[in-house]
PDB file of N, CA and C in Angstrom:
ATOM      1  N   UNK A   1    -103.772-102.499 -83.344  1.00  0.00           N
ATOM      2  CA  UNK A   1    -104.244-102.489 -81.979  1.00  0.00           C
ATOM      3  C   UNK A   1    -103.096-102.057 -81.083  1.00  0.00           C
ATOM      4  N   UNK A   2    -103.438-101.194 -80.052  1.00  0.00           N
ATOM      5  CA  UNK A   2    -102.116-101.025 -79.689  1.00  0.00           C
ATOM      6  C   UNK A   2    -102.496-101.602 -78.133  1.00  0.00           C
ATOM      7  N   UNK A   3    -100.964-101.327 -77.032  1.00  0.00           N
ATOM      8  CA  UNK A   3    -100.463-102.408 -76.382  1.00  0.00           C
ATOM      9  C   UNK A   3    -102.066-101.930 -74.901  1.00  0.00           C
ATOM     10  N   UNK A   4    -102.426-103.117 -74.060  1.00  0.00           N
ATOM     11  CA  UNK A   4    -103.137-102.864 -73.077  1.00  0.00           C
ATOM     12  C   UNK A   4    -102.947-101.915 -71.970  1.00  0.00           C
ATOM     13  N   UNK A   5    -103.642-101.352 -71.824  1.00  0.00           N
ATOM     14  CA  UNK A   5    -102.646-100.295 -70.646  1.00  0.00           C
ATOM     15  C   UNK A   5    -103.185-100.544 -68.907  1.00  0.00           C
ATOM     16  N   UNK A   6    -102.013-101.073 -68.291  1.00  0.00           N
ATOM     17  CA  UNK A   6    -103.105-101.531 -67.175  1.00  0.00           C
ATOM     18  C   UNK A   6    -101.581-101.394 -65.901  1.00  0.00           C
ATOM     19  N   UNK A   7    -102.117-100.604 -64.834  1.00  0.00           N
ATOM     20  CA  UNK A   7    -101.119-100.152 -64.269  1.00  0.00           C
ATOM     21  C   UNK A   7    -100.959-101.645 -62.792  1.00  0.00           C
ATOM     22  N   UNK A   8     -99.672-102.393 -63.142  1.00  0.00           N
ATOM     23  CA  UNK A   8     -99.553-103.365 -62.223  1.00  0.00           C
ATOM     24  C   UNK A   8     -99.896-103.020 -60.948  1.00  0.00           C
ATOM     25  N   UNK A   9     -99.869-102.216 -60.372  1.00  0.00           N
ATOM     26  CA  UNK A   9    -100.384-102.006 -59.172  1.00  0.00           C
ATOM     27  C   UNK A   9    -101.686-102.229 -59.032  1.00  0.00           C
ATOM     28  N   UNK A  10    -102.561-102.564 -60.005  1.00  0.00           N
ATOM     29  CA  UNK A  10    -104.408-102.701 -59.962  1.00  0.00           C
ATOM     30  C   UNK A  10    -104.426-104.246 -59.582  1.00  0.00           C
ATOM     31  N   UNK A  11    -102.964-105.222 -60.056  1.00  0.00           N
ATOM     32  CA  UNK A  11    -102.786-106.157 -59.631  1.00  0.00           C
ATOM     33  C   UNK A  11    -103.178-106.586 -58.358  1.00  0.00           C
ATOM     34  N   UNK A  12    -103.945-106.793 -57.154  1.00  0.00           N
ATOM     35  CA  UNK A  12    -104.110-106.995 -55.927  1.00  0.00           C
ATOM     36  C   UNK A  12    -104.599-107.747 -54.961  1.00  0.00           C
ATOM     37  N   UNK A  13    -105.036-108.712 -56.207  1.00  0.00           N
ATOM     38  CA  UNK A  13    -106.053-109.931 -55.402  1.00  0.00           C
ATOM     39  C   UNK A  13    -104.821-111.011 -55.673  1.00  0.00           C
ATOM     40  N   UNK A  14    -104.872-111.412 -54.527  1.00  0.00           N
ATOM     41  CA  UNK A  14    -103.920-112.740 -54.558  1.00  0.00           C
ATOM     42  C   UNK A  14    -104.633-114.128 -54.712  1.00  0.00           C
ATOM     43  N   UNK A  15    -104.401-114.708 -55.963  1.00  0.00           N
ATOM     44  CA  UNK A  15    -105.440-115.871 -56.124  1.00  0.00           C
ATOM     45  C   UNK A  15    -104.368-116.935 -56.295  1.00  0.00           C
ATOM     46  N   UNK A  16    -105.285-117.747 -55.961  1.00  0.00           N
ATOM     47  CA  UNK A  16    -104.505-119.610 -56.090  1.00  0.00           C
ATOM     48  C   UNK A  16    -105.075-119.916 -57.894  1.00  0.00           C
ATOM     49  N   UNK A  17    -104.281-120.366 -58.424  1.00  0.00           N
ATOM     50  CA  UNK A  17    -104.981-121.052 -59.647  1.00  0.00           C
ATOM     51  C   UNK A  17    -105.115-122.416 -59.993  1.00  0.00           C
ATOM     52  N   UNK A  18    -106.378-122.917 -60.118  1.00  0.00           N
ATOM     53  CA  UNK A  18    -106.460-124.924 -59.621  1.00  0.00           C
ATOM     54  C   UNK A  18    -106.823-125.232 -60.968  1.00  0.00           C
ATOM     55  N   UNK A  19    -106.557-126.289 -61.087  1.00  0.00           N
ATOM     56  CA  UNK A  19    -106.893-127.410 -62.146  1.00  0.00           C
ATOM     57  C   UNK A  19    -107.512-128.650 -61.881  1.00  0.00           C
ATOM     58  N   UNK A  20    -108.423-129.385 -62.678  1.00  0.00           N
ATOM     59  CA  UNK A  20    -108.926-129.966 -62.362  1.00  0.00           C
ATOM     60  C   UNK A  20    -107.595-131.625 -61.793  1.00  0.00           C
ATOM     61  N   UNK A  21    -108.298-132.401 -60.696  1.00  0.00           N
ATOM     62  CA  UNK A  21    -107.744-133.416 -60.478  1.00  0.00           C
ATOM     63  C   UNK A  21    -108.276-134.415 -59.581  1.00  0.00           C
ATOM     64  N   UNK A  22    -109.049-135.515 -60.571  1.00  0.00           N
ATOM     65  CA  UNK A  22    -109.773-135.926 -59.826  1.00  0.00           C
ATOM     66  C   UNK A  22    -109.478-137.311 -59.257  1.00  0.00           C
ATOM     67  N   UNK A  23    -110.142-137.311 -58.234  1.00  0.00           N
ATOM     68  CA  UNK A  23    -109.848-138.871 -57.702  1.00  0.00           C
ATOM     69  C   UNK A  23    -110.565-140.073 -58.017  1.00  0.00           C
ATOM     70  N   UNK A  24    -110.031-141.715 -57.695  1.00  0.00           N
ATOM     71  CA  UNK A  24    -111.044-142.460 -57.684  1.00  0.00           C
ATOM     72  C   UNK A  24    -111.540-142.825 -56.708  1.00  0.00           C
ATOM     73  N   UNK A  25    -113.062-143.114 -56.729  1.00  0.00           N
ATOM     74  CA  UNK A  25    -113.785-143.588 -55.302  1.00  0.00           C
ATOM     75  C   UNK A  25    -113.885-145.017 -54.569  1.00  0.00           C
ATOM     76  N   UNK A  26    -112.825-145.292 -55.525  1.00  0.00           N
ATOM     77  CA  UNK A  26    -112.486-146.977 -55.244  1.00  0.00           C
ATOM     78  C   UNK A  26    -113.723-147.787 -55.611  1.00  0.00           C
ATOM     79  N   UNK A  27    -115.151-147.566 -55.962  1.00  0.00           N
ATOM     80  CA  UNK A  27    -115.877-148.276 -56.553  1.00  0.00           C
ATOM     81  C   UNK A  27    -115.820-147.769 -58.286  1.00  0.00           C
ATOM     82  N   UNK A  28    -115.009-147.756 -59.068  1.00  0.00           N
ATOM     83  CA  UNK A  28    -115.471-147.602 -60.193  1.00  0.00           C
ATOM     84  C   UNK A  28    -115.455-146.319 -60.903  1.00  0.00           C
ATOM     85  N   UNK A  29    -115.850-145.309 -59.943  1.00  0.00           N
ATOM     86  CA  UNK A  29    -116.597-143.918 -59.882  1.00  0.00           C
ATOM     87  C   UNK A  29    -115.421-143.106 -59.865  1.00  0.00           C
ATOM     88  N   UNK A  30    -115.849-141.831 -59.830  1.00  0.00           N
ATOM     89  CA  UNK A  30    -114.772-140.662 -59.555  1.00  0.00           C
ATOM     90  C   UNK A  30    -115.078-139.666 -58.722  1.00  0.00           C
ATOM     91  N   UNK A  31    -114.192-138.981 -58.215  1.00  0.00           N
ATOM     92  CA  UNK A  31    -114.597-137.804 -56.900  1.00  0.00           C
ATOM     93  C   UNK A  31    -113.781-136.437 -57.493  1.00  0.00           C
ATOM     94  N   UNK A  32    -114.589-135.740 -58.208  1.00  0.00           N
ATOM     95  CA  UNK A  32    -114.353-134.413 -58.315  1.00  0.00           C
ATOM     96  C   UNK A  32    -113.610-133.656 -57.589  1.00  0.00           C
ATOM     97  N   UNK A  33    -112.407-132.962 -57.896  1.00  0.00           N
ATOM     98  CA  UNK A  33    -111.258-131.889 -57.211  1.00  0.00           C
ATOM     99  C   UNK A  33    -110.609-131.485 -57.700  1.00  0.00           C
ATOM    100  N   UNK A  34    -109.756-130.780 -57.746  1.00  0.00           N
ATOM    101  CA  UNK A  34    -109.006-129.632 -57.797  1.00  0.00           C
ATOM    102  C   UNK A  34    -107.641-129.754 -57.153  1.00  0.00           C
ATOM    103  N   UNK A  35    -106.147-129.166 -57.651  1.00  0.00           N
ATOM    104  CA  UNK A  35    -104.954-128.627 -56.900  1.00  0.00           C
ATOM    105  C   UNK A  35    -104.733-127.474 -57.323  1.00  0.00           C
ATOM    106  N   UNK A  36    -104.393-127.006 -56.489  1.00  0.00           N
ATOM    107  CA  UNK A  36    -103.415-124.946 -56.694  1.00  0.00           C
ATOM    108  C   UNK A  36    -102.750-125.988 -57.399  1.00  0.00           C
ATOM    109  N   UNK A  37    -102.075-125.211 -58.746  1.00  0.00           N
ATOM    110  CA  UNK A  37    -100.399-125.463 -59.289  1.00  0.00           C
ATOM    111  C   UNK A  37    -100.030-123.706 -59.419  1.00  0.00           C
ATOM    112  N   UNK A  38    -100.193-123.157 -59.030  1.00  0.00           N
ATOM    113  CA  UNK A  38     -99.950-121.656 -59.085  1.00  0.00           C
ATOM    114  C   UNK A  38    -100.182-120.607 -58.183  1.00  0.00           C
ATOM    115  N   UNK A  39     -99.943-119.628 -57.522  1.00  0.00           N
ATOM    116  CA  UNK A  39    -100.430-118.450 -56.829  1.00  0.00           C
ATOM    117  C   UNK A  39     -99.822-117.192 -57.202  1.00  0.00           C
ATOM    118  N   UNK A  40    -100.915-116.185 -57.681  1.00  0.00           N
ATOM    119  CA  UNK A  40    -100.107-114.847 -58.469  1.00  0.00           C
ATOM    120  C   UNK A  40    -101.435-114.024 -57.859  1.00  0.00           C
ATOM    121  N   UNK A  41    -100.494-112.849 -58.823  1.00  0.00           N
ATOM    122  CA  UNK A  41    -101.414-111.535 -58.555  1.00  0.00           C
ATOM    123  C   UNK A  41    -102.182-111.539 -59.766  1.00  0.00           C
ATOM    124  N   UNK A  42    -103.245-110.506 -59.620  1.00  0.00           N
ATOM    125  CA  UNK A  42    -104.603-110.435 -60.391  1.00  0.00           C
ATOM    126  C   UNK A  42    -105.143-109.033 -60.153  1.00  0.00           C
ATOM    127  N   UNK A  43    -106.010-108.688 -61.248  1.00  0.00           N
ATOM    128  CA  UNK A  43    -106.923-107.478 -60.848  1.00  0.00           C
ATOM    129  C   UNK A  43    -108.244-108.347 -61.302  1.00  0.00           C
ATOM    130  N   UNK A  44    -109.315-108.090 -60.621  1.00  0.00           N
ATOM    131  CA  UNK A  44    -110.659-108.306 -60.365  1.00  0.00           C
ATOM    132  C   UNK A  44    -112.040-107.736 -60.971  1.00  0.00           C
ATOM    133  N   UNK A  45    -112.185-107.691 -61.943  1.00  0.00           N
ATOM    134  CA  UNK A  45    -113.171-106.706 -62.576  1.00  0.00           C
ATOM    135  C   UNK A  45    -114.802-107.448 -62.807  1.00  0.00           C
ATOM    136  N   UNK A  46    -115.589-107.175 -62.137  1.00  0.00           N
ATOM    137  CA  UNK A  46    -116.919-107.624 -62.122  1.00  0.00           C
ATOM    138  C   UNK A  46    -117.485-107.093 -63.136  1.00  0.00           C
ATOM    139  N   UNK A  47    -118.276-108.240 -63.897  1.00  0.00           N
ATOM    140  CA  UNK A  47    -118.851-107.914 -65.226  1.00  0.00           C
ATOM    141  C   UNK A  47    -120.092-107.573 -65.246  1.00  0.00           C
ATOM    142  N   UNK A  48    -121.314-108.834 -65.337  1.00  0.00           N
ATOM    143  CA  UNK A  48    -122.226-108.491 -64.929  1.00  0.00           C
ATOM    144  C   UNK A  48    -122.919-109.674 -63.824  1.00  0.00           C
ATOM    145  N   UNK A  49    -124.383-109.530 -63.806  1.00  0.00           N
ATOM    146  CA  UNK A  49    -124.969-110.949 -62.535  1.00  0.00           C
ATOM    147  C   UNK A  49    -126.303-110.891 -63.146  1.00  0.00           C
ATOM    148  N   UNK A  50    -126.355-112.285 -62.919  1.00  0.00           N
ATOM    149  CA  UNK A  50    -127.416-112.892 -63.404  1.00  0.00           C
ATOM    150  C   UNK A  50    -128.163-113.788 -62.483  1.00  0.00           C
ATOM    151  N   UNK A  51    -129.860-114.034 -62.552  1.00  0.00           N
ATOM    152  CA  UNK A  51    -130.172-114.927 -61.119  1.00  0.00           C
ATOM    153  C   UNK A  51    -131.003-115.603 -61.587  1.00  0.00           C
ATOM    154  N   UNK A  52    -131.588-116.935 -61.048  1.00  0.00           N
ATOM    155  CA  UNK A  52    -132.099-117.859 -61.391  1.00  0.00           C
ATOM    156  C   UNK A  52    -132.720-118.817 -59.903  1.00  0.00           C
ATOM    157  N   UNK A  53    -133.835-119.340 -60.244  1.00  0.00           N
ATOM    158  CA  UNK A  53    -134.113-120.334 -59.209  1.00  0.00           C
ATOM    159  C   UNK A  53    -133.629-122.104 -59.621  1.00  0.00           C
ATOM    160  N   UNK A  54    -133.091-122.460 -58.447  1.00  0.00           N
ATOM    161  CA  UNK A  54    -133.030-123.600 -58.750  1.00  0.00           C
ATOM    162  C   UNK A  54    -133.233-124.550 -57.261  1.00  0.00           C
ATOM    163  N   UNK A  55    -134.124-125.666 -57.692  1.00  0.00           N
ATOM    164  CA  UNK A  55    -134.696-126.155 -56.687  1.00  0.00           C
ATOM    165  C   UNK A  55    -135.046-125.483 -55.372  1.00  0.00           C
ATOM    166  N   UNK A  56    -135.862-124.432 -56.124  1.00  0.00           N
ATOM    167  CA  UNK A  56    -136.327-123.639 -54.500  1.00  0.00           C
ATOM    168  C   UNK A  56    -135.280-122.263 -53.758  1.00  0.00           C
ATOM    169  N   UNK A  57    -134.045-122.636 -54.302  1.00  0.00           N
ATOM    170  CA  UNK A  57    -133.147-121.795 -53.920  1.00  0.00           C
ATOM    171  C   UNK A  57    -132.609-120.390 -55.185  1.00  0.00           C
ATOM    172  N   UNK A  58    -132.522-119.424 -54.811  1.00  0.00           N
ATOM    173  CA  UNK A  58    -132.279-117.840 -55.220  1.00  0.00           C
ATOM    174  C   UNK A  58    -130.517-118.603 -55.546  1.00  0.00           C
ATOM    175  N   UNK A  59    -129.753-118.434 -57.112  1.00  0.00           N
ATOM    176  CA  UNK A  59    -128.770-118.842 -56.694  1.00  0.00           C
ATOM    177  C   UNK A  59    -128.298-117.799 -57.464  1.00  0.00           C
ATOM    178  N   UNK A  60    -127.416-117.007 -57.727  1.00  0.00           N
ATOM    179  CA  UNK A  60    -126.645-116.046 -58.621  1.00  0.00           C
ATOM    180  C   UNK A  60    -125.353-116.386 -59.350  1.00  0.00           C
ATOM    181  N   UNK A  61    -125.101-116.073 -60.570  1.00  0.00           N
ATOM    182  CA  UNK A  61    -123.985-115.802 -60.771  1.00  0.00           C
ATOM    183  C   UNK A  61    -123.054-114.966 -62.234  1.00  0.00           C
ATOM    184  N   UNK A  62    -122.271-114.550 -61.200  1.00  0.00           N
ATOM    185  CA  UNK A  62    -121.735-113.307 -61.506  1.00  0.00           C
ATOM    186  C   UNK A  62    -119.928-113.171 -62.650  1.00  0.00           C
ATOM    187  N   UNK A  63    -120.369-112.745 -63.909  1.00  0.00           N
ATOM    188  CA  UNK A  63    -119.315-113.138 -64.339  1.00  0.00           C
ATOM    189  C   UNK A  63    -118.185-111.695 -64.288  1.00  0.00           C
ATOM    190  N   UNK A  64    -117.016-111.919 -64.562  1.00  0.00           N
ATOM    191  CA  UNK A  64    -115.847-111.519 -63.974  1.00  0.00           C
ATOM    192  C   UNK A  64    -114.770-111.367 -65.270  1.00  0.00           C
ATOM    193  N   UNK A  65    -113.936-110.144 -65.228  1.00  0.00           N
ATOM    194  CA  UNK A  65    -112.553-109.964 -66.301  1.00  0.00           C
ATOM    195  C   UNK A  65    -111.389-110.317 -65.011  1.00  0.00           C
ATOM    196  N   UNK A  66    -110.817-111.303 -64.927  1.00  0.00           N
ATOM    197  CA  UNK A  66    -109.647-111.090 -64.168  1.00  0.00           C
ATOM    198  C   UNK A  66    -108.608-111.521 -65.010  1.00  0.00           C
ATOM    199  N   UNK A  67    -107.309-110.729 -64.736  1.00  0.00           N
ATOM    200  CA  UNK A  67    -106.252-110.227 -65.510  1.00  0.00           C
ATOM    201  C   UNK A  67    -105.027-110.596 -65.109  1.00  0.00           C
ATOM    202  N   UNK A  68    -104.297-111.140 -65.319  1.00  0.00           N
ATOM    203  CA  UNK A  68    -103.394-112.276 -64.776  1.00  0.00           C
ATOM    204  C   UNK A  68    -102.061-111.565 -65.748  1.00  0.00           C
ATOM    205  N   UNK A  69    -100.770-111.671 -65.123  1.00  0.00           N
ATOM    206  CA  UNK A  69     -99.495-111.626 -65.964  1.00  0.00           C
ATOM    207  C   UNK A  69     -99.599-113.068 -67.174  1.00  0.00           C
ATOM    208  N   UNK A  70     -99.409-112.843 -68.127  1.00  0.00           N
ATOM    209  CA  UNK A  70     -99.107-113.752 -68.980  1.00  0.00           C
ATOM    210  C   UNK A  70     -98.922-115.445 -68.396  1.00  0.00           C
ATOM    211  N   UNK A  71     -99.286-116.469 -69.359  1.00  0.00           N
ATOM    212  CA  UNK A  71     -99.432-117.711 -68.904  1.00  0.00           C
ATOM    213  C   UNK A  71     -99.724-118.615 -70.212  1.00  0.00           C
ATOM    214  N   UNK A  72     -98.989-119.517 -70.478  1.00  0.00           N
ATOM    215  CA  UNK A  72     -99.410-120.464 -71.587  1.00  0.00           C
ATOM    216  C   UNK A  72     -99.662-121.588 -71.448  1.00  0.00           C
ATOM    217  N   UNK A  73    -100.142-121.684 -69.907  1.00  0.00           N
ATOM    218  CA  UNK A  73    -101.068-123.084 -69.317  1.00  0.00           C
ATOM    219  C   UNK A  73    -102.554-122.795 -68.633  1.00  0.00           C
ATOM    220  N   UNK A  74    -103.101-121.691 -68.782  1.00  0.00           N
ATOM    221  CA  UNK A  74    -104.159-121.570 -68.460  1.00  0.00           C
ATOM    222  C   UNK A  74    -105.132-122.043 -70.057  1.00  0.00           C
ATOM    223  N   UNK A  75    -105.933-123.136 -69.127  1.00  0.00           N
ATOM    224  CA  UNK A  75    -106.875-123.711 -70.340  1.00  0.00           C
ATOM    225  C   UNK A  75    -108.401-123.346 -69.482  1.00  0.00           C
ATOM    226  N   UNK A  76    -109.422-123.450 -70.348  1.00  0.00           N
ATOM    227  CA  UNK A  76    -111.196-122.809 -70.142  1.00  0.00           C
ATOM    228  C   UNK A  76    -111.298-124.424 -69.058  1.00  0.00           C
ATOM    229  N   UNK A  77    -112.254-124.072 -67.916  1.00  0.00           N
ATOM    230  CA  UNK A  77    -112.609-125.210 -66.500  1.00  0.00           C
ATOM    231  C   UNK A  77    -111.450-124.921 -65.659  1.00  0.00           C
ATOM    232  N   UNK A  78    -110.230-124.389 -65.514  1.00  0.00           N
ATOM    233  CA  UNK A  78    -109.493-124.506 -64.459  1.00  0.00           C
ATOM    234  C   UNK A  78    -110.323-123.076 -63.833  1.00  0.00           C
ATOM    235  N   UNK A  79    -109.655-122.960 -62.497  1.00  0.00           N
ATOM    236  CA  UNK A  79    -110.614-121.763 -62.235  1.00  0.00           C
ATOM    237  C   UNK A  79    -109.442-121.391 -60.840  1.00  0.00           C
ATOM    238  N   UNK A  80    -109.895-120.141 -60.611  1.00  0.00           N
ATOM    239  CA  UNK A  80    -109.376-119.482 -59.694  1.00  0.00           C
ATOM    240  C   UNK A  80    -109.913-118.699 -58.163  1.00  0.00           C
ATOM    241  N   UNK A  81    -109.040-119.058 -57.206  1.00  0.00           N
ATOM    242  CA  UNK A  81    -109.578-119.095 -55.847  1.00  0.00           C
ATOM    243  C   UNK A  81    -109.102-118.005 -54.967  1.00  0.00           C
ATOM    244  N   UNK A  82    -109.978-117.452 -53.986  1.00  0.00           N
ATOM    245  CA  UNK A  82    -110.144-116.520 -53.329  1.00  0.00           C
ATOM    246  C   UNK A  82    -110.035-116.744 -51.987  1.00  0.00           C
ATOM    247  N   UNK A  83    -109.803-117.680 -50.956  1.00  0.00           N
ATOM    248  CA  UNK A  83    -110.431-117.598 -49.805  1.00  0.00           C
ATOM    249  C   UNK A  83    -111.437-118.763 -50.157  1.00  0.00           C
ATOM    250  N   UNK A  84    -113.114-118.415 -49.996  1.00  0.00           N
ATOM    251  CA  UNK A  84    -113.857-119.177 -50.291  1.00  0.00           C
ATOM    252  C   UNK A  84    -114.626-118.966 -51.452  1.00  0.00           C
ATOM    253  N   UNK A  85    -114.253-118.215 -52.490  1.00  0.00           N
ATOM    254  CA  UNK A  85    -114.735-117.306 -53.582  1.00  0.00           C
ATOM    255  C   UNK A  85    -113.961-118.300 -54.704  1.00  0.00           C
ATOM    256  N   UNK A  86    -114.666-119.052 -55.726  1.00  0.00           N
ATOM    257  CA  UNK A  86    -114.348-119.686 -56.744  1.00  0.00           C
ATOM    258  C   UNK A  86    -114.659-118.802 -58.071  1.00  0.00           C
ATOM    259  N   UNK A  87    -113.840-119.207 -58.927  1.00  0.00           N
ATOM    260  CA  UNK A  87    -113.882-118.119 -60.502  1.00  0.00           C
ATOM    261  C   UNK A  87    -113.891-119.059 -61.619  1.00  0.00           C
ATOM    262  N   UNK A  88    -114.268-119.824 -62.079  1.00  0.00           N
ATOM    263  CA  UNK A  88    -114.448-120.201 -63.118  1.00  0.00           C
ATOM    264  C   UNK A  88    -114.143-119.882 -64.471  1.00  0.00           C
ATOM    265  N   UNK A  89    -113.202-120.340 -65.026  1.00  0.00           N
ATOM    266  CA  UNK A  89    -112.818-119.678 -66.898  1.00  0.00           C
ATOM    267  C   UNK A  89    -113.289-120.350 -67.422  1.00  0.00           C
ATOM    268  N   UNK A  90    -113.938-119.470 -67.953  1.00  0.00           N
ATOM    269  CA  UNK A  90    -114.614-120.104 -69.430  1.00  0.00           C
ATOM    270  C   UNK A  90    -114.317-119.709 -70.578  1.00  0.00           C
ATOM    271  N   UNK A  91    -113.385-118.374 -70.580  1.00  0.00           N
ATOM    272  CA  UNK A  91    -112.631-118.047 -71.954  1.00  0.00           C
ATOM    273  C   UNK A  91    -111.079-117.174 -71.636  1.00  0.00           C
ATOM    274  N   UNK A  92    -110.306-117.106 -72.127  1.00  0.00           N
ATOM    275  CA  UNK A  92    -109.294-115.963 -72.021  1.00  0.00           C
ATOM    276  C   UNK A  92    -108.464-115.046 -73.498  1.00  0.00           C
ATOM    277  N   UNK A  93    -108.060-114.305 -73.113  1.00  0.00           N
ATOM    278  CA  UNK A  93    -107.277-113.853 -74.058  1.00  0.00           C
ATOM    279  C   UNK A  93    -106.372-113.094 -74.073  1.00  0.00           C
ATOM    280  N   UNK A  94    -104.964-112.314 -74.938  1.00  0.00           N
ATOM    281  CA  UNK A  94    -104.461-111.722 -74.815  1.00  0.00           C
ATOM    282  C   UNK A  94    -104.887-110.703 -75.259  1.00  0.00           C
ATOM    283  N   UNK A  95    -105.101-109.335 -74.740  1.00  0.00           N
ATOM    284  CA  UNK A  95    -105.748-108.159 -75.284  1.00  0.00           C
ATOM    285  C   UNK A  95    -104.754-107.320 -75.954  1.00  0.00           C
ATOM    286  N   UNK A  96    -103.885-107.821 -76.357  1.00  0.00           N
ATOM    287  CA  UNK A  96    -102.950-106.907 -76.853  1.00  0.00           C
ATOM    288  C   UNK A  96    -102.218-107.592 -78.083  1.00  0.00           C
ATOM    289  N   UNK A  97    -101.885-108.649 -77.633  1.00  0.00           N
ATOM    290  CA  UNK A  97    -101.179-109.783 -78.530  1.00  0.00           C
ATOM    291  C   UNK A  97    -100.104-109.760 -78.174  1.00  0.00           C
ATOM    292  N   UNK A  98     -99.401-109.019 -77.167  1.00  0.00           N
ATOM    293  CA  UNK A  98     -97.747-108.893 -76.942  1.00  0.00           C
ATOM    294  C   UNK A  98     -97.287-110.161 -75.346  1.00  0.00           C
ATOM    295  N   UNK A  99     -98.189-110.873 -75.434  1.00  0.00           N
ATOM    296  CA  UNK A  99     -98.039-111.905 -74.244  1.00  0.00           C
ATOM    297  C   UNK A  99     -97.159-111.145 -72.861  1.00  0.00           C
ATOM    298  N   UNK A 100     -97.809-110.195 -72.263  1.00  0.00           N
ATOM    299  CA  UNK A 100     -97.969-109.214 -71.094  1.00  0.00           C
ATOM    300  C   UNK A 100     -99.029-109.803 -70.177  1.00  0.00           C
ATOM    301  N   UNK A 101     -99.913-109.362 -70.688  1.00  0.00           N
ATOM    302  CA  UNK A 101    -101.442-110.072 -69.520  1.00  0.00           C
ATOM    303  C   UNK A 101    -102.244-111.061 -70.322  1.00  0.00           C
ATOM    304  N   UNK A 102    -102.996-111.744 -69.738  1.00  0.00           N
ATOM    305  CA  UNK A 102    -104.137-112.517 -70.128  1.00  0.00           C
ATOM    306  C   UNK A 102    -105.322-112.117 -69.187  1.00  0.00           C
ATOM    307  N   UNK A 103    -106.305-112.138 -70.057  1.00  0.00           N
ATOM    308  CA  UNK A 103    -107.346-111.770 -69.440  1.00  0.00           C
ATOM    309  C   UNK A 103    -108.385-112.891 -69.789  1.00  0.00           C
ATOM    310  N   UNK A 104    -108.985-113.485 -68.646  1.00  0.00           N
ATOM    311  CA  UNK A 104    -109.830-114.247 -68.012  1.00  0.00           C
ATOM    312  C   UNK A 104    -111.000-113.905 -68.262  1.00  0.00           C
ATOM    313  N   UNK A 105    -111.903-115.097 -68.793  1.00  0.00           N
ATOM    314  CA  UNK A 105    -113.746-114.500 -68.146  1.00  0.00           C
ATOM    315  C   UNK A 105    -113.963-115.616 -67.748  1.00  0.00           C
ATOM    316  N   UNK A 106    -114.234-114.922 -66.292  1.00  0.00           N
ATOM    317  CA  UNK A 106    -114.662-116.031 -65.315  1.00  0.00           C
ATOM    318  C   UNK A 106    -116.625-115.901 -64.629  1.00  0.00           C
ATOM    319  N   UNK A 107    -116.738-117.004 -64.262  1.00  0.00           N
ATOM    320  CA  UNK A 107    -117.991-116.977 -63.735  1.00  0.00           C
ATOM    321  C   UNK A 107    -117.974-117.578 -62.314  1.00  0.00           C
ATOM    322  N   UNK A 108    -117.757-116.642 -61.362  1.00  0.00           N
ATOM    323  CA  UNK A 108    -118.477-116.658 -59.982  1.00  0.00           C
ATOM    324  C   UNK A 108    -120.134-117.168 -59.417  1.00  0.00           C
ATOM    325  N   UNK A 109    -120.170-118.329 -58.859  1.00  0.00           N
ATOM    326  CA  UNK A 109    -121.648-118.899 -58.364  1.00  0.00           C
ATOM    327  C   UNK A 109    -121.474-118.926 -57.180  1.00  0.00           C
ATOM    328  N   UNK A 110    -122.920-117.980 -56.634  1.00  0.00           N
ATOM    329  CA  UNK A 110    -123.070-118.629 -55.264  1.00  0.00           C
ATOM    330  C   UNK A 110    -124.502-118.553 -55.034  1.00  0.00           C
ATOM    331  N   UNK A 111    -125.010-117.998 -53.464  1.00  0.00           N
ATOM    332  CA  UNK A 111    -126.468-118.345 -53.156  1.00  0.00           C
ATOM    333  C   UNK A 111    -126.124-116.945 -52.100  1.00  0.00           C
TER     334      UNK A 111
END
């Protein structure tokens, strides 16, 4: 296989990268969240979209290749942020094997 060819400059979306961290609700329970531990560059590649009803509402979502410089703490549920645009990993890999980039498949939801 030879090496990925991907010109850093396609790099251009500046994303936060969060992990899960959740709180307690002081009864028992837990409160779902997130921290940035990271902010890098990325390229953005839209895969495909898919749509569905749920409770009445049109909701979509759209999965995603984003391509990150190398990383040996990105695990599948942390996800990556845009502004107000969330990315979801659900798998990654090195496309080359030479630990250069990792590439992300993420899943984007919205309405």
């Amino acid at each position: 296989m030879g090496a990925a060819i991907l010109d850093p400059g396609q790099m251009s979306a500046r994303l936060d990268l969060e992990m899960r961290d959740d709180a307690s609700d002081g009864q028992g329970g837990i409160v779902p969240g997130f921290v940035a531990v990271a902010s890098l560059w990325a390229r953005i590649e839209p895969v495909s979209m898919g749509e569905e009803e749920r409770a009445d509402e049109d909701v979509f979502a759209v999965t995603h290749r984003i391509w990150v410089r190398f990383r040996d703490d990105i695990r599948a549920g942390m996800r990556f942020r845009k502004g107000g645009r969330v990315f979801t990993v659900r798998a990654f890999y090195d496309p080359d094997e030479t630990r250069r980039y990792l590439v992300c498949r993420c899943l984007e939801e919205g309405q």
